[in-house]
PDB file of N, CA and C in Angstrom:
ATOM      1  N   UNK A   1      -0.583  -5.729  -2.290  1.00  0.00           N
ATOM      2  CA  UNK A   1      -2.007  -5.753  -2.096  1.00  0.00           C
ATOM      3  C   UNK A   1      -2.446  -4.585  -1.215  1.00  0.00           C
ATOM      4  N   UNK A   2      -1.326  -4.677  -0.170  1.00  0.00           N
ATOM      5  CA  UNK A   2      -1.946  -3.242   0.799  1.00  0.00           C
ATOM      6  C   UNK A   2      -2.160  -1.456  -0.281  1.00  0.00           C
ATOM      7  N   UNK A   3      -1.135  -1.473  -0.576  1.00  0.00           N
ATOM      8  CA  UNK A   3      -1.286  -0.450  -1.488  1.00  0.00           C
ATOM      9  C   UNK A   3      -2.310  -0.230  -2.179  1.00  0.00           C
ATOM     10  N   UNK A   4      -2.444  -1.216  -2.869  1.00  0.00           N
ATOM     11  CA  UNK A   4      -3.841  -1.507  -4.326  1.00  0.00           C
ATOM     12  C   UNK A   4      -5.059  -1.121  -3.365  1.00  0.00           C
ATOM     13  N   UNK A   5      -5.084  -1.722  -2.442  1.00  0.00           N
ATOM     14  CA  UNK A   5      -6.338  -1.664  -1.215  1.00  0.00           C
ATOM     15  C   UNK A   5      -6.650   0.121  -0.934  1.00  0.00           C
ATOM     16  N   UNK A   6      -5.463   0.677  -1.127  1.00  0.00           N
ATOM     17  CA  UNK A   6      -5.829   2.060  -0.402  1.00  0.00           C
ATOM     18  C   UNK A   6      -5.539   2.809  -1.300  1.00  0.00           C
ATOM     19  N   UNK A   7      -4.403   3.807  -1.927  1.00  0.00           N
ATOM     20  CA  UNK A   7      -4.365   4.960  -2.618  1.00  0.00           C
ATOM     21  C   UNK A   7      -3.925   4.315  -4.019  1.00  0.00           C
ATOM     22  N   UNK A   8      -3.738   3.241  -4.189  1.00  0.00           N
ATOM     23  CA  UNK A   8      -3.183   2.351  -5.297  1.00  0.00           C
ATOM     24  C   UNK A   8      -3.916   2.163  -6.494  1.00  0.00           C
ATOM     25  N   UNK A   9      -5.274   2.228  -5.718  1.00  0.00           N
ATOM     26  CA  UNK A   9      -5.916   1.242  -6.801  1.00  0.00           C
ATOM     27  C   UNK A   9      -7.602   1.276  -6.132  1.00  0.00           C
ATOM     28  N   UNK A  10      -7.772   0.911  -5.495  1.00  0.00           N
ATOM     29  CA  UNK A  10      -9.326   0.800  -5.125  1.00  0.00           C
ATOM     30  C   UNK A  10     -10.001   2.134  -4.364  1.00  0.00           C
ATOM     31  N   UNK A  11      -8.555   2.525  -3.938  1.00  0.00           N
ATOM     32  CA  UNK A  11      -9.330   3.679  -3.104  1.00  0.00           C
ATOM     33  C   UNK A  11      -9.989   3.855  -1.598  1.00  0.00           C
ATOM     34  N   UNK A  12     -10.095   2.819  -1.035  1.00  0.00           N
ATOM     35  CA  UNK A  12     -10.295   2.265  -0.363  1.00  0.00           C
ATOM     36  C   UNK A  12     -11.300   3.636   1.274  1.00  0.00           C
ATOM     37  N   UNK A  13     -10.247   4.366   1.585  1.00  0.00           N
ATOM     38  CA  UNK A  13     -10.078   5.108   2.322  1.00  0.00           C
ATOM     39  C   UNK A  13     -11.209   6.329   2.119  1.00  0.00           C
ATOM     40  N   UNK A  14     -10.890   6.527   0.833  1.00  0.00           N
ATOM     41  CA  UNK A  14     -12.296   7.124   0.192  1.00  0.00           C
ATOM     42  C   UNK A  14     -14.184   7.015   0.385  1.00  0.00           C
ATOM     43  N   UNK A  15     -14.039   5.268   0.653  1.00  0.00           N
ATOM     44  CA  UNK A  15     -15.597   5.004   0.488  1.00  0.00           C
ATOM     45  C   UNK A  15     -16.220   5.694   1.688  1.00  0.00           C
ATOM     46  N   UNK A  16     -15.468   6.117   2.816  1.00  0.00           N
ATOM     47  CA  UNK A  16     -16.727   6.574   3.669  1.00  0.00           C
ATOM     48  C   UNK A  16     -17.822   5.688   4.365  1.00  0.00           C
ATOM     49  N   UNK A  17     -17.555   4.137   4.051  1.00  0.00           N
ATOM     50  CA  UNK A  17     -18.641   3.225   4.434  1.00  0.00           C
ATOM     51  C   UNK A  17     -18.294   2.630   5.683  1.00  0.00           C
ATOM     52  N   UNK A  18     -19.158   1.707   6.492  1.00  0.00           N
ATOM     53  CA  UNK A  18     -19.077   1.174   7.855  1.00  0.00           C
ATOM     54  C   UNK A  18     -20.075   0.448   8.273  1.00  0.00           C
ATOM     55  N   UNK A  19     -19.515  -0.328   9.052  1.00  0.00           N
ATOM     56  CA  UNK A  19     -20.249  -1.579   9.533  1.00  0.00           C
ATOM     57  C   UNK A  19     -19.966  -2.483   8.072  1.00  0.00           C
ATOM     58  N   UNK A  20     -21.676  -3.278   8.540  1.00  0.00           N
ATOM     59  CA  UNK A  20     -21.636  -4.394   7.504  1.00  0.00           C
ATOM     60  C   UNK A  20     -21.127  -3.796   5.747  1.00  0.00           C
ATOM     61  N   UNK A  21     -21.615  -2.979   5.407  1.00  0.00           N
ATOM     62  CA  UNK A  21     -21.276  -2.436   4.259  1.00  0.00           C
ATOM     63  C   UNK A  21     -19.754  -2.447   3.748  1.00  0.00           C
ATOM     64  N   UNK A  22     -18.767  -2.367   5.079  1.00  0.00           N
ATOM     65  CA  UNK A  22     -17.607  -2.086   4.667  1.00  0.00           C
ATOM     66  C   UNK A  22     -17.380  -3.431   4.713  1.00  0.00           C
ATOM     67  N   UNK A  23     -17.271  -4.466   5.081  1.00  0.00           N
ATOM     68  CA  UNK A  23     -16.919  -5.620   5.231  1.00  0.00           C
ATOM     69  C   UNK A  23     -17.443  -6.186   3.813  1.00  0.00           C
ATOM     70  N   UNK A  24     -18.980  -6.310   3.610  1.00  0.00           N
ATOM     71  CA  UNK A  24     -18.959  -6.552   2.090  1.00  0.00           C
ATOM     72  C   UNK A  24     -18.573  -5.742   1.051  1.00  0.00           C
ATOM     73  N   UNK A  25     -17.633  -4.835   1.256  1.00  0.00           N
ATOM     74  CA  UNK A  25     -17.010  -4.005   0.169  1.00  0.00           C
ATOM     75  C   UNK A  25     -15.791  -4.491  -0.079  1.00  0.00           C
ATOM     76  N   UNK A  26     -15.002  -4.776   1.485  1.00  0.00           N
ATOM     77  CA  UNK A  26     -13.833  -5.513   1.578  1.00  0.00           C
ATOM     78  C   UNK A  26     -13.675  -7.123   0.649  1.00  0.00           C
ATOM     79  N   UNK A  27     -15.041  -7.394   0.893  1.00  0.00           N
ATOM     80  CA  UNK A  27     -14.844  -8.787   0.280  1.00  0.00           C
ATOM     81  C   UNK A  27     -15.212  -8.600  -1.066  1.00  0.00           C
ATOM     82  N   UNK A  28     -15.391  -7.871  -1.441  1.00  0.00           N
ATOM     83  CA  UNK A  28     -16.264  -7.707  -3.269  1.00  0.00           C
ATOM     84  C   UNK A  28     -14.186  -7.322  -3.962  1.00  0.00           C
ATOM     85  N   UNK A  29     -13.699  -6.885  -2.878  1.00  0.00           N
ATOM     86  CA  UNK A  29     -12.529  -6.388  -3.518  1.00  0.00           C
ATOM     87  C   UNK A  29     -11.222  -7.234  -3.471  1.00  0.00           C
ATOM     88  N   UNK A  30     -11.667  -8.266  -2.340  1.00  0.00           N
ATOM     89  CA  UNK A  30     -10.675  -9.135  -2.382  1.00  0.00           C
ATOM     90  C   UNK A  30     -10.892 -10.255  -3.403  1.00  0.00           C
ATOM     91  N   UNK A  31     -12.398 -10.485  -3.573  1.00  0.00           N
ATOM     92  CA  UNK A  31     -12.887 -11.339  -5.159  1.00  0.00           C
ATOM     93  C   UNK A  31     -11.929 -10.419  -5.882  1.00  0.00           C
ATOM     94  N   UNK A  32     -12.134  -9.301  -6.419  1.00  0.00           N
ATOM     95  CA  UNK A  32     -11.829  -8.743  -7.438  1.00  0.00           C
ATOM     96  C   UNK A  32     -10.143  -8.816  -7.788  1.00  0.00           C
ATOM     97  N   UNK A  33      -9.645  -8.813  -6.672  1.00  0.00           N
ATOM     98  CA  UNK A  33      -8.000  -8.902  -6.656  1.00  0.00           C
ATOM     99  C   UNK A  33      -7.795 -10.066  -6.699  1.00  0.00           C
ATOM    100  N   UNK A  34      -7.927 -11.007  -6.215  1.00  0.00           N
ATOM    101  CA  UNK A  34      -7.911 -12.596  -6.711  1.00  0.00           C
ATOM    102  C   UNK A  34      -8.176 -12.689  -7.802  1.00  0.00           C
ATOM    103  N   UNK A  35      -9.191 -12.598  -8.913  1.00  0.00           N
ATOM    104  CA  UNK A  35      -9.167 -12.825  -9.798  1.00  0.00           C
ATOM    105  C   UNK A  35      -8.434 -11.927 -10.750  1.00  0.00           C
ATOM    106  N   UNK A  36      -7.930 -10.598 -10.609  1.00  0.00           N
ATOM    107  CA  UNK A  36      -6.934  -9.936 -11.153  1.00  0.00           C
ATOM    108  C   UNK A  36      -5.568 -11.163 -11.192  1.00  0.00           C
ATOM    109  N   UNK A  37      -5.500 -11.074 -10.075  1.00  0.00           N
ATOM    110  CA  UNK A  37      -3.895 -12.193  -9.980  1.00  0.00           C
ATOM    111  C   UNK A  37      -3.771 -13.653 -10.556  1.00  0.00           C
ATOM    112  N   UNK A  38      -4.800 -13.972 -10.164  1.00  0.00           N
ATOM    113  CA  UNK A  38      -5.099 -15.420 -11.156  1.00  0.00           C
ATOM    114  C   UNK A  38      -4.708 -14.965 -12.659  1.00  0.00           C
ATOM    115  N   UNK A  39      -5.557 -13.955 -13.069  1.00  0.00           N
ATOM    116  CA  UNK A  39      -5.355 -13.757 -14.620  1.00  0.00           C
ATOM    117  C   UNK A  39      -4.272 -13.256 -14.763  1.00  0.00           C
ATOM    118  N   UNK A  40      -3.276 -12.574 -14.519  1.00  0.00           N
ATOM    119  CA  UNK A  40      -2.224 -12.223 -14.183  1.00  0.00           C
ATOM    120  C   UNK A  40      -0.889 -13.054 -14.306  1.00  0.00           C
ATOM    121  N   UNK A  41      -1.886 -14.375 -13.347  1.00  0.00           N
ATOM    122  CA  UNK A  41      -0.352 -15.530 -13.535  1.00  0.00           C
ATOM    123  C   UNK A  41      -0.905 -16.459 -14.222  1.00  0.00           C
ATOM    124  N   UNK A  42      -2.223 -16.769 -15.149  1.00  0.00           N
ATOM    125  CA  UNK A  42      -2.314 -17.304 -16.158  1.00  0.00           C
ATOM    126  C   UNK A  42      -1.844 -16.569 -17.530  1.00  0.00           C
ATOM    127  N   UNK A  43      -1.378 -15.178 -17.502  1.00  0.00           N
ATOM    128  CA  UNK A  43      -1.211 -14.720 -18.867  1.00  0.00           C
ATOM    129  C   UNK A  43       0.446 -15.184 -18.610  1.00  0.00           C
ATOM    130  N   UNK A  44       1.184 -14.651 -17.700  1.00  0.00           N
ATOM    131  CA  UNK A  44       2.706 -15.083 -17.620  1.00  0.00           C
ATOM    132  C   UNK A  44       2.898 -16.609 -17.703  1.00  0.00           C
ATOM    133  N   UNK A  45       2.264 -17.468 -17.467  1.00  0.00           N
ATOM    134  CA  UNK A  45       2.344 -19.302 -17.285  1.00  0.00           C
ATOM    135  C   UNK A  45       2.237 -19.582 -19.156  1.00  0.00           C
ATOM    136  N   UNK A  46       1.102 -18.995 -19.511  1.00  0.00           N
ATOM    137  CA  UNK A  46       1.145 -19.316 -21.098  1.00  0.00           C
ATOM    138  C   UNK A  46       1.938 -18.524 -22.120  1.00  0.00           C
ATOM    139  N   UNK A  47       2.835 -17.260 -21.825  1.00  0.00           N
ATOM    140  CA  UNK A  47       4.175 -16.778 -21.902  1.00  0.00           C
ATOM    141  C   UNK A  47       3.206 -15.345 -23.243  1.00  0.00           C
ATOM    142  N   UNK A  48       1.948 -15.512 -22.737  1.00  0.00           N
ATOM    143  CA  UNK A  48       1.345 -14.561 -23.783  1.00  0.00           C
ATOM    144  C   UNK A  48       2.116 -12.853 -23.511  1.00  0.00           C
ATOM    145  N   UNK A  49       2.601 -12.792 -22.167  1.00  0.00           N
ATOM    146  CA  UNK A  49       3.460 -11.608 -21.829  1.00  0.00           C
ATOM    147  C   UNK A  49       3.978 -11.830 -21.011  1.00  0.00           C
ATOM    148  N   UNK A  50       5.254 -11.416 -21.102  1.00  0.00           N
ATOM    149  CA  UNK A  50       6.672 -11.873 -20.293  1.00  0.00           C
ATOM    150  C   UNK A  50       6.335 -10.617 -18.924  1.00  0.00           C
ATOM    151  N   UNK A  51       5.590 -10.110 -18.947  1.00  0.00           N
ATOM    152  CA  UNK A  51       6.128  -8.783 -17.556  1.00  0.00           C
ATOM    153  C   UNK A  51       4.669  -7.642 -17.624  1.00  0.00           C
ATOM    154  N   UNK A  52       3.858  -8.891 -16.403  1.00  0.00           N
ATOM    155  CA  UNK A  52       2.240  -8.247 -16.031  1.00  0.00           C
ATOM    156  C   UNK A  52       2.441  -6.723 -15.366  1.00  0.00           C
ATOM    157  N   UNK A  53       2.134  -6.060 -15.904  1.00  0.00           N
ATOM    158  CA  UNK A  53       2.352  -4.433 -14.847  1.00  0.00           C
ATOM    159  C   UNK A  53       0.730  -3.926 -14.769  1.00  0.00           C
ATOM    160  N   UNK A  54      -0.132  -3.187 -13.679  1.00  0.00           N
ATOM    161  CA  UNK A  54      -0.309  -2.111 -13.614  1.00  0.00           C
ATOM    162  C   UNK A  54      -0.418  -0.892 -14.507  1.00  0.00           C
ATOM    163  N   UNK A  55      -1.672  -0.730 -15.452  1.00  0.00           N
ATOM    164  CA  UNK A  55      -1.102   0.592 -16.483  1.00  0.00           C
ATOM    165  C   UNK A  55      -1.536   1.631 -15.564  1.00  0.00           C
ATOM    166  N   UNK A  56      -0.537   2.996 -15.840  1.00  0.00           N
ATOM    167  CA  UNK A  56      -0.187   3.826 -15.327  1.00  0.00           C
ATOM    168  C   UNK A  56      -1.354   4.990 -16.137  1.00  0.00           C
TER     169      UNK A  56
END
């Protein structure tokens, strides 16, 4: 998750934002990663794909 958070994936480090703004950015992204992972371990639970990755 730390990764995804910063050069991984969201970018994080990039936005330039602060204060309240960053905090509701933080949370718009932790929705967003929760529900990545949920769907993630609902596609592996119903065996629709054996091995969730990250496309490159």
């Amino acid at each position: 998750m730390f990764r995804d958070f910063k050069t991984g994936g969201y970018n994080l480090e990039k936005t330039n934002v602060e204060g309240k703004r960053f905090i509701y950015l933080v949370l718009l992204m932790t929705i967003a990663y929760t529900s990545a992972t949920i769907q993630g371990h609902n596609i592996k639970r119903k065996g629709i794909q054996n091995y969730v990755v990250r496309v490159k």
